[in-house]
Protein backbone atom coordinates (compact mmCIF):
# COMPACT_ATOMS: atom_id res chain seq x y z
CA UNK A 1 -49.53 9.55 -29.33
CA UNK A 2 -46.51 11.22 -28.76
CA UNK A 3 -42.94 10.94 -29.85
CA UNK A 4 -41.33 8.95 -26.76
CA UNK A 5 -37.33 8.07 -27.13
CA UNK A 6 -36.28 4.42 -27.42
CA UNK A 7 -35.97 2.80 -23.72
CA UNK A 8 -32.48 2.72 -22.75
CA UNK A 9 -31.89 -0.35 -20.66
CA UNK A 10 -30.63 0.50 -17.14
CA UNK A 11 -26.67 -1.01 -16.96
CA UNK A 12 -26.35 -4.13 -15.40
CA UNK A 13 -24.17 -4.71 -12.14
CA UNK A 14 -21.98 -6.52 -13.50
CA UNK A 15 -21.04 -3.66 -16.29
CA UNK A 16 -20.92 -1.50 -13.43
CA UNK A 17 -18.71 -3.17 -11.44
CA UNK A 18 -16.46 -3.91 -14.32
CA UNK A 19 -16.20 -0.19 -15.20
CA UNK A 20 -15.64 0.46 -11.14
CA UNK A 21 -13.03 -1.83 -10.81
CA UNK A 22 -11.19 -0.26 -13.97
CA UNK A 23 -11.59 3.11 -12.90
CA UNK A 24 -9.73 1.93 -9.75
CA UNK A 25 -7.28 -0.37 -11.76
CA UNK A 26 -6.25 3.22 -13.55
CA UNK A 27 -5.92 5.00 -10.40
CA UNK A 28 -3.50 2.53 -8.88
CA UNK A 29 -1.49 2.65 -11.90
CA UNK A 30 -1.47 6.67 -11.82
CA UNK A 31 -0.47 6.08 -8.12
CA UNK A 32 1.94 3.93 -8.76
CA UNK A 33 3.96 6.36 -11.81
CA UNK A 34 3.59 9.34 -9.76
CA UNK A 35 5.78 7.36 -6.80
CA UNK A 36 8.18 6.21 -8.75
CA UNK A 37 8.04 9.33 -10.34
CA UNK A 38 9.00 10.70 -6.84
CA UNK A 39 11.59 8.36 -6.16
CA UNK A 40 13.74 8.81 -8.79
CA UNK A 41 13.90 12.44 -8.15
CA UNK A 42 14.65 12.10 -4.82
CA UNK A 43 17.39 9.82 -6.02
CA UNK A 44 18.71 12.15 -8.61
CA UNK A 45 19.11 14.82 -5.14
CA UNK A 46 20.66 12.62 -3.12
CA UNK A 47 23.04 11.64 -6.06
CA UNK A 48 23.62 15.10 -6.83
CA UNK A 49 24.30 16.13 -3.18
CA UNK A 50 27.01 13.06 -2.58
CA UNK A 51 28.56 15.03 -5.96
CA UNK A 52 28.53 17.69 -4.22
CA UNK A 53 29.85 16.46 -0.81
CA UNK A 54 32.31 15.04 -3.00
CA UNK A 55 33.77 18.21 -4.99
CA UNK A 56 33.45 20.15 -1.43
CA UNK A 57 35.98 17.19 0.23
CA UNK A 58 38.34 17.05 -2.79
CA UNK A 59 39.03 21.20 -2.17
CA UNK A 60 42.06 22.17 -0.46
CA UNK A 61 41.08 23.83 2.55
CA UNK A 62 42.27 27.67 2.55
């Protein structure tokens, strides 16, 4: 006879729902960084443009 491989079992449902619902878990959290991510960059424009308005009201006009 010839050389046959040990049987791998098949995974289980259960293993492959667990391994689903962390790949989503992970993608949620990615989500999640990358819009706060966004949001405090969008606050770090708007605080630098209120600088700005500021700076551009403080100047005498000419």
């Amino acid at each position: 006879m010839p050389f046959q491989a040990p049987h791998k079992p098949l995974p289980s449902n259960k293993s492959l729902k667990q391994k689903q619902k962390q790949k989503q878990k992970q993608k949620q959290k990615q989500k999640q960084k990358q819009k706060q991510k966004q949001k405090q960059k969008q606050k770090q424009k708007q605080k630098q443009l209120q600088e700005q308005n500021k700076h551009e009201k403080m100047k005498p006009a000419l």
